[in-house]
Protein backbone atom coordinates (compact mmCIF):
# COMPACT_ATOMS: atom_id res chain seq x y z
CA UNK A 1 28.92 11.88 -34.43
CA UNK A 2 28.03 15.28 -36.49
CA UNK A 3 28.67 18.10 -34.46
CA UNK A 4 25.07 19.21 -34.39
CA UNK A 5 23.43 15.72 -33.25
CA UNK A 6 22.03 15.00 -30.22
CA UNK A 7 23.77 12.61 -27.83
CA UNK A 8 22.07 9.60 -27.13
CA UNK A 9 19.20 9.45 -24.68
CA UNK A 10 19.71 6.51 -22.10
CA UNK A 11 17.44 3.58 -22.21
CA UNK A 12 14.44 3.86 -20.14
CA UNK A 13 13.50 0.79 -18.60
CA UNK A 14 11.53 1.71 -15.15
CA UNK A 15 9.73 5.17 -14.66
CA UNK A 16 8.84 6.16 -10.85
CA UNK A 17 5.78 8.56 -10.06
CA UNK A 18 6.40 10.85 -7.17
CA UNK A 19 2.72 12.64 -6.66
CA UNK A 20 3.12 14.98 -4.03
CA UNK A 21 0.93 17.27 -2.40
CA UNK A 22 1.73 20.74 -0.16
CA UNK A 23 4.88 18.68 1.23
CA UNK A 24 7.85 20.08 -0.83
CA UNK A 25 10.47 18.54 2.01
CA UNK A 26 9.16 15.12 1.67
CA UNK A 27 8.65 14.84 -1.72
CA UNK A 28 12.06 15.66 -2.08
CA UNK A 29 13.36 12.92 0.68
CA UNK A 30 11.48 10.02 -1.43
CA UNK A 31 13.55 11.73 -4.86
CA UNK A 32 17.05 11.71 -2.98
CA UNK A 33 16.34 7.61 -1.56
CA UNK A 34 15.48 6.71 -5.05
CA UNK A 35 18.72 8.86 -7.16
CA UNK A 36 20.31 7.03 -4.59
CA UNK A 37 19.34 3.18 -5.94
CA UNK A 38 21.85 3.71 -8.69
CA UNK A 39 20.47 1.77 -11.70
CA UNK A 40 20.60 2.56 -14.99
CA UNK A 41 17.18 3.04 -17.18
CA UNK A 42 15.33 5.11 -14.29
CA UNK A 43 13.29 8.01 -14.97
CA UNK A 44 11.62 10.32 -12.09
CA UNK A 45 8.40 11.96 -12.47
CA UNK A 46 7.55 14.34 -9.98
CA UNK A 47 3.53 15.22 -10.32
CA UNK A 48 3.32 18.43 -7.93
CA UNK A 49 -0.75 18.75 -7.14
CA UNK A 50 0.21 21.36 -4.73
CA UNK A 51 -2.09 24.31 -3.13
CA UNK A 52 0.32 25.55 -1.54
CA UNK A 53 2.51 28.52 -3.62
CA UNK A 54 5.24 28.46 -1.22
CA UNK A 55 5.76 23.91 -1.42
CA UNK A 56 5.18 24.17 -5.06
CA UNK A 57 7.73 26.80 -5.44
CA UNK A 58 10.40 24.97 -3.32
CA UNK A 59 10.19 21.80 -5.15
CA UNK A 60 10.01 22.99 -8.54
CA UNK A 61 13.20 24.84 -7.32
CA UNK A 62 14.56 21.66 -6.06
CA UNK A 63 13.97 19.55 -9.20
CA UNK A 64 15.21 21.60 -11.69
CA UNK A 65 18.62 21.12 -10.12
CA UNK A 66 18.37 18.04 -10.31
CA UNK A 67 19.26 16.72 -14.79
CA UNK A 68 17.36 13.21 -13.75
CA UNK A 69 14.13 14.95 -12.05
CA UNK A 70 11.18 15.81 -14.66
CA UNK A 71 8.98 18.21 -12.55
CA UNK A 72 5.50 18.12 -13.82
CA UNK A 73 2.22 20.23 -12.41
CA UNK A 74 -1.62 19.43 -13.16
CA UNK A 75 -4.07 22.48 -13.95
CA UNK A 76 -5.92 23.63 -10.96
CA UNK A 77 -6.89 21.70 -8.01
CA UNK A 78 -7.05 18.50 -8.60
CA UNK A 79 -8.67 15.72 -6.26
CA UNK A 80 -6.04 12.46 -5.55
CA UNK A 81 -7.87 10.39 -8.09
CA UNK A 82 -7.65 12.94 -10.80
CA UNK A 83 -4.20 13.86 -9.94
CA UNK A 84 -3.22 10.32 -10.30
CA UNK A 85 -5.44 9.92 -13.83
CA UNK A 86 -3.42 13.19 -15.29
CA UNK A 87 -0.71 12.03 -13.63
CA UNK A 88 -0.23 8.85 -15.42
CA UNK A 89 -1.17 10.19 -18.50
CA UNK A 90 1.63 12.29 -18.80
CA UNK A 91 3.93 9.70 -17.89
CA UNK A 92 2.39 6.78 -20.77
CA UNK A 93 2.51 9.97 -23.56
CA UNK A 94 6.31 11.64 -22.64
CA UNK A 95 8.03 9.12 -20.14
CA UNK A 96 6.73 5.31 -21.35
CA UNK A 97 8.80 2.76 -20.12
CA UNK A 98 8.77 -1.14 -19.57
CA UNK A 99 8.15 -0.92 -16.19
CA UNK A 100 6.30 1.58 -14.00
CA UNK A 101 5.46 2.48 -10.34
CA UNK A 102 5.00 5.33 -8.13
CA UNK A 103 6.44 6.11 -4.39
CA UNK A 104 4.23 8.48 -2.69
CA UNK A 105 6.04 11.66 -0.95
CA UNK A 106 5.42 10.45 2.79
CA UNK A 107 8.04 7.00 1.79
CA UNK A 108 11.36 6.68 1.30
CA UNK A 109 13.38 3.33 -0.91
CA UNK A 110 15.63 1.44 1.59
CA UNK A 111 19.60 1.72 -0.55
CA UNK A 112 19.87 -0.93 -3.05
CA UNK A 113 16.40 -2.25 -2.90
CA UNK A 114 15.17 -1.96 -6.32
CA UNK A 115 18.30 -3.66 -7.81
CA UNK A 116 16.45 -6.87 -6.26
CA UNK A 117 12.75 -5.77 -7.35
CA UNK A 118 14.10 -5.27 -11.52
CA UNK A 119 16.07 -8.66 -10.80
CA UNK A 120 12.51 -10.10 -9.77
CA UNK A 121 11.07 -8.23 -12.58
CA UNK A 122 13.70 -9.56 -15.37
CA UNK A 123 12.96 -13.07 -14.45
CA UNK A 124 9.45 -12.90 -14.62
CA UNK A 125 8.75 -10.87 -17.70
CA UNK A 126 4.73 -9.45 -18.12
CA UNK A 127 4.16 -10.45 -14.26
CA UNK A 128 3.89 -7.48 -12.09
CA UNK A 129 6.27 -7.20 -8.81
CA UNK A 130 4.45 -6.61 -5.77
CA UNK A 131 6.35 -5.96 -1.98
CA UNK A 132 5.53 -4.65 1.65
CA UNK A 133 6.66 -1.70 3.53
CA UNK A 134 7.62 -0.98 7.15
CA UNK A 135 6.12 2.37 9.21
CA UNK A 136 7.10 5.13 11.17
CA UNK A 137 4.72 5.73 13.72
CA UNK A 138 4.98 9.74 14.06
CA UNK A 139 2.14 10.11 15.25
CA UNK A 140 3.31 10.71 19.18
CA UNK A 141 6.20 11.14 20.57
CA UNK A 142 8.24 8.95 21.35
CA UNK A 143 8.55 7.66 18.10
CA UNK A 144 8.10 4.22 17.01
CA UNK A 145 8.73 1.21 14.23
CA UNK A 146 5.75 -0.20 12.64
CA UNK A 147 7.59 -3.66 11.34
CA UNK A 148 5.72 -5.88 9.44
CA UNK A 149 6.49 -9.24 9.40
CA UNK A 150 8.90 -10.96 6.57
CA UNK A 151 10.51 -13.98 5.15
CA UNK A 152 12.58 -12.65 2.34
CA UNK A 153 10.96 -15.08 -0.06
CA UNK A 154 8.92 -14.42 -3.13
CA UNK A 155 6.01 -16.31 -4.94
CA UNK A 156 3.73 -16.20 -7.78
CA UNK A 157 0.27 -15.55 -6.30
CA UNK A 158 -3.18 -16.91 -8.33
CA UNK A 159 -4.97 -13.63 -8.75
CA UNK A 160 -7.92 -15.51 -8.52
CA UNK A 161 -7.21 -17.20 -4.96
CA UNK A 162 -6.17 -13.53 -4.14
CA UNK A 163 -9.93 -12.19 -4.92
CA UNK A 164 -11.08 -14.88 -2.98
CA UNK A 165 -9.27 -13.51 0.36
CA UNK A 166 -10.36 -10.68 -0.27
CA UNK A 167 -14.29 -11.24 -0.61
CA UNK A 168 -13.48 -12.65 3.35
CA UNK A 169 -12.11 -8.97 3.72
CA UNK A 170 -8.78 -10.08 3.86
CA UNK A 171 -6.42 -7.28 2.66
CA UNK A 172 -2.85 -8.16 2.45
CA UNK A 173 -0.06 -5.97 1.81
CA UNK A 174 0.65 -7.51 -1.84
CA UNK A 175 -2.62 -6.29 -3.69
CA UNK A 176 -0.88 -4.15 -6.37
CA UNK A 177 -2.06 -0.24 -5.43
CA UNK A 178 1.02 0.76 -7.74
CA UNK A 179 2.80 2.36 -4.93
CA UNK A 180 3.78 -1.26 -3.79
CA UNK A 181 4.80 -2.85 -6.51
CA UNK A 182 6.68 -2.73 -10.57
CA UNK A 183 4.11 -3.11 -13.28
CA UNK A 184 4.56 -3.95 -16.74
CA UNK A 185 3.63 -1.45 -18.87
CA UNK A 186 1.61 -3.99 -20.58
CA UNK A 187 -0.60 -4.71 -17.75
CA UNK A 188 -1.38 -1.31 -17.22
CA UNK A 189 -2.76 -1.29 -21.12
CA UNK A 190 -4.69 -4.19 -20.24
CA UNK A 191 -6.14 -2.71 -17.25
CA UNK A 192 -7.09 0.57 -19.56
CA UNK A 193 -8.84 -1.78 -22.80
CA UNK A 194 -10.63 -3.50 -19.98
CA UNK A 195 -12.17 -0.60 -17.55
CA UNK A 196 -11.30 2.07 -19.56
CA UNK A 197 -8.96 3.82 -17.29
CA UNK A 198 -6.26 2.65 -14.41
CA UNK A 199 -8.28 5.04 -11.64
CA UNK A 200 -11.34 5.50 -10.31
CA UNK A 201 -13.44 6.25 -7.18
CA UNK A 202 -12.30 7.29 -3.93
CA UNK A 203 -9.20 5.48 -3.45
CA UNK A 204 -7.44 5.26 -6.84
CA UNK A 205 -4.56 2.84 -5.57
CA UNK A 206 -7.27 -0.10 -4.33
CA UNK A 207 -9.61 0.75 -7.17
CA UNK A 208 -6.45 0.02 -9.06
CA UNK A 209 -5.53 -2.89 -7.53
CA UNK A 210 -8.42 -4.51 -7.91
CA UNK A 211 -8.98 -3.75 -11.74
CA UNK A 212 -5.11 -4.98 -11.82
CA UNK A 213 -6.46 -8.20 -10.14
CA UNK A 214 -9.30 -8.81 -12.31
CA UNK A 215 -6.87 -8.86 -15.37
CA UNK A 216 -4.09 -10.43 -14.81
CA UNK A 217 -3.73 -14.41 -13.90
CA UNK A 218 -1.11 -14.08 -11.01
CA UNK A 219 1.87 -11.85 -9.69
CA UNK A 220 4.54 -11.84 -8.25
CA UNK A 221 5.12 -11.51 -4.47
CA UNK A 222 8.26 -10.22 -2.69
CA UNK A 223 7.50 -10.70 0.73
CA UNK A 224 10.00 -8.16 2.21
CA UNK A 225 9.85 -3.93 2.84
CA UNK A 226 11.88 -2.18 0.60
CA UNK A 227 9.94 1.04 1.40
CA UNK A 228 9.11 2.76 4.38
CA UNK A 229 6.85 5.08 5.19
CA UNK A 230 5.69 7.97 7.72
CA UNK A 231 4.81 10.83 8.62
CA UNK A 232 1.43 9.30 9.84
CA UNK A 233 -0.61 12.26 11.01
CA UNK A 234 -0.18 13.68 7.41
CA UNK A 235 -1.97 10.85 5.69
CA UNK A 236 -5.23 10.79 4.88
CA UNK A 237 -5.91 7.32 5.45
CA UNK A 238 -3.98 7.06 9.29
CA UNK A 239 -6.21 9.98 10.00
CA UNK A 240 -9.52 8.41 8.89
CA UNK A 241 -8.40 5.22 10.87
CA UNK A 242 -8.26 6.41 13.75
CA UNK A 243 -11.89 8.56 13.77
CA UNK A 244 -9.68 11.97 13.84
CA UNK A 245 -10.05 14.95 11.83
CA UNK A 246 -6.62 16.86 10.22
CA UNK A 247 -5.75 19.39 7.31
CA UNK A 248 -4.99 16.47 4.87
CA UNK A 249 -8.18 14.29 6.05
CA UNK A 250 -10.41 17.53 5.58
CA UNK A 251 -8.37 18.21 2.05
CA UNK A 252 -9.09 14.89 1.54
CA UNK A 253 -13.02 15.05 2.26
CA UNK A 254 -13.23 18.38 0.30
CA UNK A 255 -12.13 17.09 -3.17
CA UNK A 256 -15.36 14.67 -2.43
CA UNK A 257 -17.92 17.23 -2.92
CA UNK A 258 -20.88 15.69 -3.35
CA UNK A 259 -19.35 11.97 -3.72
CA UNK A 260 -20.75 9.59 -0.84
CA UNK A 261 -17.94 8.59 1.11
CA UNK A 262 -18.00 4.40 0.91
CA UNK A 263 -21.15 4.61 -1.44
CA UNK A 264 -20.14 1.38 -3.00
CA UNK A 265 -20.00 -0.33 0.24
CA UNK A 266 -22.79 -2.56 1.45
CA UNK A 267 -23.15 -0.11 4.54
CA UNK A 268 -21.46 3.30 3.62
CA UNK A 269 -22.00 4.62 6.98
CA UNK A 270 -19.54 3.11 9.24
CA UNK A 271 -16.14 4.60 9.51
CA UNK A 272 -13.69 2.22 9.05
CA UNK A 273 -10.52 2.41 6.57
CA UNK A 274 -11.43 -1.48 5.45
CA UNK A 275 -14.97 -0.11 4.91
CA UNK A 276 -13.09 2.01 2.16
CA UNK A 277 -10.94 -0.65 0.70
CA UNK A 278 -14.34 -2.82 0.72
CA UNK A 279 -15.76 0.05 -1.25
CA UNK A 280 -13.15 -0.23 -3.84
CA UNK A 281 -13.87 -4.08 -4.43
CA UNK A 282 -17.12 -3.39 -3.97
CA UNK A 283 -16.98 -0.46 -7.17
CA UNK A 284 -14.93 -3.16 -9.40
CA UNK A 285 -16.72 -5.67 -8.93
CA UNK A 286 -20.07 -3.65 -9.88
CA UNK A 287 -18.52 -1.97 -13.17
CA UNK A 288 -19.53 -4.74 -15.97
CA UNK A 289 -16.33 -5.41 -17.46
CA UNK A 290 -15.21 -7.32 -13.95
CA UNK A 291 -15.45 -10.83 -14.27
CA UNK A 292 -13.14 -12.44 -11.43
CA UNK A 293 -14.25 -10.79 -7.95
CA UNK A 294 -16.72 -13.06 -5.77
CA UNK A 295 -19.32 -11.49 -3.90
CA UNK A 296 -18.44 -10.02 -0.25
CA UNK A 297 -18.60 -12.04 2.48
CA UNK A 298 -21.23 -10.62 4.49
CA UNK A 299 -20.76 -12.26 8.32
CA UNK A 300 -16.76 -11.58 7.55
CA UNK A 301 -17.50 -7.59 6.49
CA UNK A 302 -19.54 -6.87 9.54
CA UNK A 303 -17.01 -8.52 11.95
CA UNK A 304 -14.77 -6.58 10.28
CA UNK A 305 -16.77 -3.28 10.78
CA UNK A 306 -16.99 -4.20 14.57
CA UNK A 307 -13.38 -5.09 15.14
CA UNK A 308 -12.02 -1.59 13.43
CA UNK A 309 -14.61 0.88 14.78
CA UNK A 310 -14.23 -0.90 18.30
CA UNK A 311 -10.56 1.15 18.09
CA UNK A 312 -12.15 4.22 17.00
CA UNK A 313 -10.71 7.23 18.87
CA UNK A 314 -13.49 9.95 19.15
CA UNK A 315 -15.68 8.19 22.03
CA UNK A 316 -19.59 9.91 20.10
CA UNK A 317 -18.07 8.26 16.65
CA UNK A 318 -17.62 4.65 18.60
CA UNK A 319 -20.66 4.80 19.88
CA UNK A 320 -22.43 5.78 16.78
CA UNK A 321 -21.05 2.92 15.29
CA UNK A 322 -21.81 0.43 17.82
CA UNK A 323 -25.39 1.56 17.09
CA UNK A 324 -24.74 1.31 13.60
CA UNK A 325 -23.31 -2.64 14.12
CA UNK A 326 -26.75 -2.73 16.18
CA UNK A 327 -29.37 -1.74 13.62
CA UNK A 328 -27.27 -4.36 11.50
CA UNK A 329 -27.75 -7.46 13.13
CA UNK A 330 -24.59 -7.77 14.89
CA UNK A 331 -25.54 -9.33 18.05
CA UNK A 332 -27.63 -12.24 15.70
CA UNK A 333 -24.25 -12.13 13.64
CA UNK A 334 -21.87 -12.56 15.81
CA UNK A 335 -22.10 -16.62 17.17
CA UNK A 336 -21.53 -17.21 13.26
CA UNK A 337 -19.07 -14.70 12.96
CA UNK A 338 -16.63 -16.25 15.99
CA UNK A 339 -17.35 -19.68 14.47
CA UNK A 340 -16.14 -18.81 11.28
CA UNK A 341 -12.89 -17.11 13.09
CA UNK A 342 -12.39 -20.08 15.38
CA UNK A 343 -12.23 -21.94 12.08
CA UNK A 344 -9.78 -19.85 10.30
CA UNK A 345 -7.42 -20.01 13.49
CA UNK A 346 -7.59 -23.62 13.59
CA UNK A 347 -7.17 -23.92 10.10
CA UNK A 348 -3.77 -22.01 10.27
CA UNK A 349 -2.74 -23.92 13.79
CA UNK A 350 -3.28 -27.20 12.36
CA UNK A 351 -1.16 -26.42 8.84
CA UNK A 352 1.58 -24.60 11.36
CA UNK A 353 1.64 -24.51 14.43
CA UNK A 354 5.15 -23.08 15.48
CA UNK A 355 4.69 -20.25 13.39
CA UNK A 356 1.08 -19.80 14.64
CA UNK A 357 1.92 -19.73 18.29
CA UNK A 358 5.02 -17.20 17.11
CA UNK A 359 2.40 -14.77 15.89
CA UNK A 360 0.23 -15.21 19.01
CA UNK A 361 3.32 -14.73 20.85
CA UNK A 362 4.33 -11.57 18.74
CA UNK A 363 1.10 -10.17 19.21
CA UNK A 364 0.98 -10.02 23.30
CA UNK A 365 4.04 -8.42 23.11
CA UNK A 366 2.45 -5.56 20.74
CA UNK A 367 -0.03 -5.06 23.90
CA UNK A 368 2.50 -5.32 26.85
CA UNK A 369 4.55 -2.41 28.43
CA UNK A 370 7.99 -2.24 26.31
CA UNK A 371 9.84 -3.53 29.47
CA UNK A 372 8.04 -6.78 28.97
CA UNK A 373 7.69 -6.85 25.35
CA UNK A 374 11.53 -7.76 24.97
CA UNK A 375 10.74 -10.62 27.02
CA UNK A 376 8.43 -11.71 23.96
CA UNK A 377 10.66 -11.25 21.33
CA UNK A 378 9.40 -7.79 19.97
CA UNK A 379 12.94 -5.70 20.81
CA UNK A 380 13.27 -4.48 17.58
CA UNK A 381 9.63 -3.85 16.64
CA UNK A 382 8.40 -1.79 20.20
CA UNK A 383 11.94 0.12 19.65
CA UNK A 384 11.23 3.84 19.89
CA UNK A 385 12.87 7.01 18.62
CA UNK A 386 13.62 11.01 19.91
CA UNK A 387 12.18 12.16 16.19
CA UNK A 388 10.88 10.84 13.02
CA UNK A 389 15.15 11.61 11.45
CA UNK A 390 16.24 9.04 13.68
CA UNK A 391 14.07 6.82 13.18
CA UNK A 392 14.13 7.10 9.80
CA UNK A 393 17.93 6.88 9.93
CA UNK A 394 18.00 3.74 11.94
CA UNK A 395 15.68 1.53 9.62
CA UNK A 396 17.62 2.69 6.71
CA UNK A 397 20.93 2.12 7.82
CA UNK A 398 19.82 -1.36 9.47
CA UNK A 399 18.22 -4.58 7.85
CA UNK A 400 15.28 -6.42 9.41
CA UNK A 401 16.39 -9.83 9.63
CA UNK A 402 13.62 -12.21 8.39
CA UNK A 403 11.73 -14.24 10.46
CA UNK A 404 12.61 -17.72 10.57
CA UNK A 405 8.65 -18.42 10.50
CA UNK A 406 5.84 -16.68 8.98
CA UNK A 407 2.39 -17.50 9.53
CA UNK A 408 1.72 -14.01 8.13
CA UNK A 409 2.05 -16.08 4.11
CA UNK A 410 -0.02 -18.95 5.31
CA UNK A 411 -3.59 -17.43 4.22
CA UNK A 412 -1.62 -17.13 0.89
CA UNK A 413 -0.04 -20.17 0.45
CA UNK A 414 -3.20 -21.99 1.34
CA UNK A 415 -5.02 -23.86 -0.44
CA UNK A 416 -2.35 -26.20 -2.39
CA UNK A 417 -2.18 -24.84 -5.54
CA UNK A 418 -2.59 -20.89 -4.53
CA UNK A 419 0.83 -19.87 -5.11
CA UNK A 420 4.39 -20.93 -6.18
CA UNK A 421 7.46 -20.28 -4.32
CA UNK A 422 9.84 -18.61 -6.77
CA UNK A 423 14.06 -17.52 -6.25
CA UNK A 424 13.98 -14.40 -4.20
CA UNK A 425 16.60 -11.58 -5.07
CA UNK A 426 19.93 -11.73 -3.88
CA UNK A 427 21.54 -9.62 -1.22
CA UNK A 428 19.36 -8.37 1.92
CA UNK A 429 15.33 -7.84 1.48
């Protein structure tokens, strides 16, 4: 080689966002768990949308140390889903890759999990790699684990039977929001000819997902938690939840301005954190390049809207919903509503019925005083922690084995024909 050439620049095959925001510490927990996967081809992007001189300072500081860390910062003050828009344009015009996805700064990569996600990827070229994640529950003290279920297996899911859930305002885990999953960098091009962007709206990762779903056929499902995330009272969305106000949920509400939150929703006025994913489907399927979603299923939605604002912690918000649920027709609703839940149950009893009375089982433990909820079977899941580090620590250092049954996949297996069960990655989900 001449002595004045450059040396060769690795091959990029996978590029990870890191958009962070006034949390310089945690931003740079999520960069150490992901140096630490060890595969060739990745890139990190760290987009810093920080207010905060003192966190931007620290982690600009911290990634220039690092020869494998590109630090990136947007002009001015930018609201999540314009962070995210600038974001990802900086990463298709300097860092383009194959593959892309994005790990937020409140999660962390369990070790050696995305050696099984690029094996997924590699043998299903063009299909985009969705996956779960487990939780931290910071909120109180003590600590606890927020496990979800899973069976370590992966499928390829019909985008189309996925819509379909989701018009009965059934969320699962695998709709693509890019933080949960590998995409193709030719499905995000398709997603851009058709809507004319990735983002939108108020919650750029469903607004995402749901554009994502519109264009592509199917997906691919790994139905295991290679992430994990926390530090609950700093998100937005656990904040929202749970009818509480905080510094990031008023940060949050700021950047709206004049925007409506839920606008797109068919009643923007309850306050419910599926009333906001319901708004995303809700915008997609209005914009008039959306062809795939089916109209919302209205007895579903408000059952929906009285099940989540029924948890609502500020007592004056609760009952200002339960108004709300009133002026809608809930009490005429709600006969239907219960039928069409007793079906659904029945539905999932009949097709499996060990797994079904598992889940019932599962979930009396979640409401039970720990002493009894060992008794159940829920050890592991009602296990609880000193401080978010050792927490942390323990779910990293130790797999969660996979559940022999999982009635959790059944309203995506169902009907015949709605997915196909595909070889999972080797070595431990």
């Amino acid at each position: 080689m001449p002595p004045s050439a450059s040396p060769p620049v690795p091959s990029r095959k996978l590029t990870i966002m890191v958009p962070s925001r006034n949390r310089a510490e945690m931003a740079q927990r999520t960069i150490q768990s992901l140096r630490a996967q060890d595969v060739p081809g990745l890139t990190i992007v760290v987009s810093d949308n920080s207010t905060d001189e003192r966190e931007r300072e620290q982690l600009a500081a911290a990634c220039a140390e690092l020869d494998d860390v590109h630090y990136l910062s947007p002009p001015g003050d930018l609201a999540m889903t314009d962070h995210w828009i600038w974001a990802f344009g900086r990463l298709r015009d300097d860092f383009s890759a194959p593959l892309v996805s994005m790990v937020t700064d409140r999660m962390v990569m369990r070790p050696g999990a995305l050696t099984g996600l690029l094996e997924l990827a590699a043998a299903h070229p063009g299909r985009l790699v969705s996956y779960n994640h487990d939780a931290v529950d910071d909120r109180t003290t003590p600590v606890q684990l927020r496990l979800q279920d899973r069976s370590g297996r992966a499928f390829e899911l019909s985008a189309e039977h996925l819509l379909q859930r989701c018009s009965h305002v059934y969320f699962h885990a695998c709709i693509p929001r890019v933080m949960n999953c590998l995409v193709p960098q030719t499905v995000l091009d398709a997603v851009e000819e058709r809507f004319g962007g990735l983002f939108a709206s108020i919650s750029p990762d469903h607004c995402f997902g749901f554009r994502c779903l519109d264009v592509v056929d199917a997906i691919i499902y790994f139905d295991a938690c290679p992430l994990i995330h926390y530090a609950l009272a700093r998100s937005n969305g656990a904040s929202y939840a749970r009818g509480v106000s905080s510094p990031d949920a008023d940060d949050f509400q700021r950047h709206l301005g004049a925007v409506k939150m839920n606008a797109s929703a068919p009643v923007p006025a309850f306050h419910s954190i599926t009333n906001a994913v319901v708004n995303e489907y809700c915008f997609v399927r209005a914009e008039p390049p959306a062809h795939k979603l089916p109209a919302l299923d209205s007895t579903r939605y408000l059952g929906a809207m009285a099940r989540e604002t029924a948890r609502l912690e500020d007592p004056d918000l609760r009952e200002r919903m339960r108004r709300l649920l009133d002026e809608q027709g809930w009490s005429r609703i709600r006969p239907r509503y219960w039928l069409v839940r007793v079906r659904d149950v029945l539905e999932l009893l009949l097709r499996r019925p060990r797994p079904f009375l598992r889940l019932l089982r599962i979930t009396v433990a979640d409401h039970v005083p720990p002493t009894l909820a060992a008794l159940f079977g829920a050890g592991e899941r009602r296990r609880t922690f000193a401080t978010t580090e050792q927490a942390l620590t323990h779910l990293m250092a130790t797999p969660t084995p996979a559940a022999s049954t999982h009635v959790h996949l059944l309203p995506l297996l169902f009907p015949r024909g709605a997915a196909r069960e595909v070889p999972a990655p080797r070595g431990e989900p």
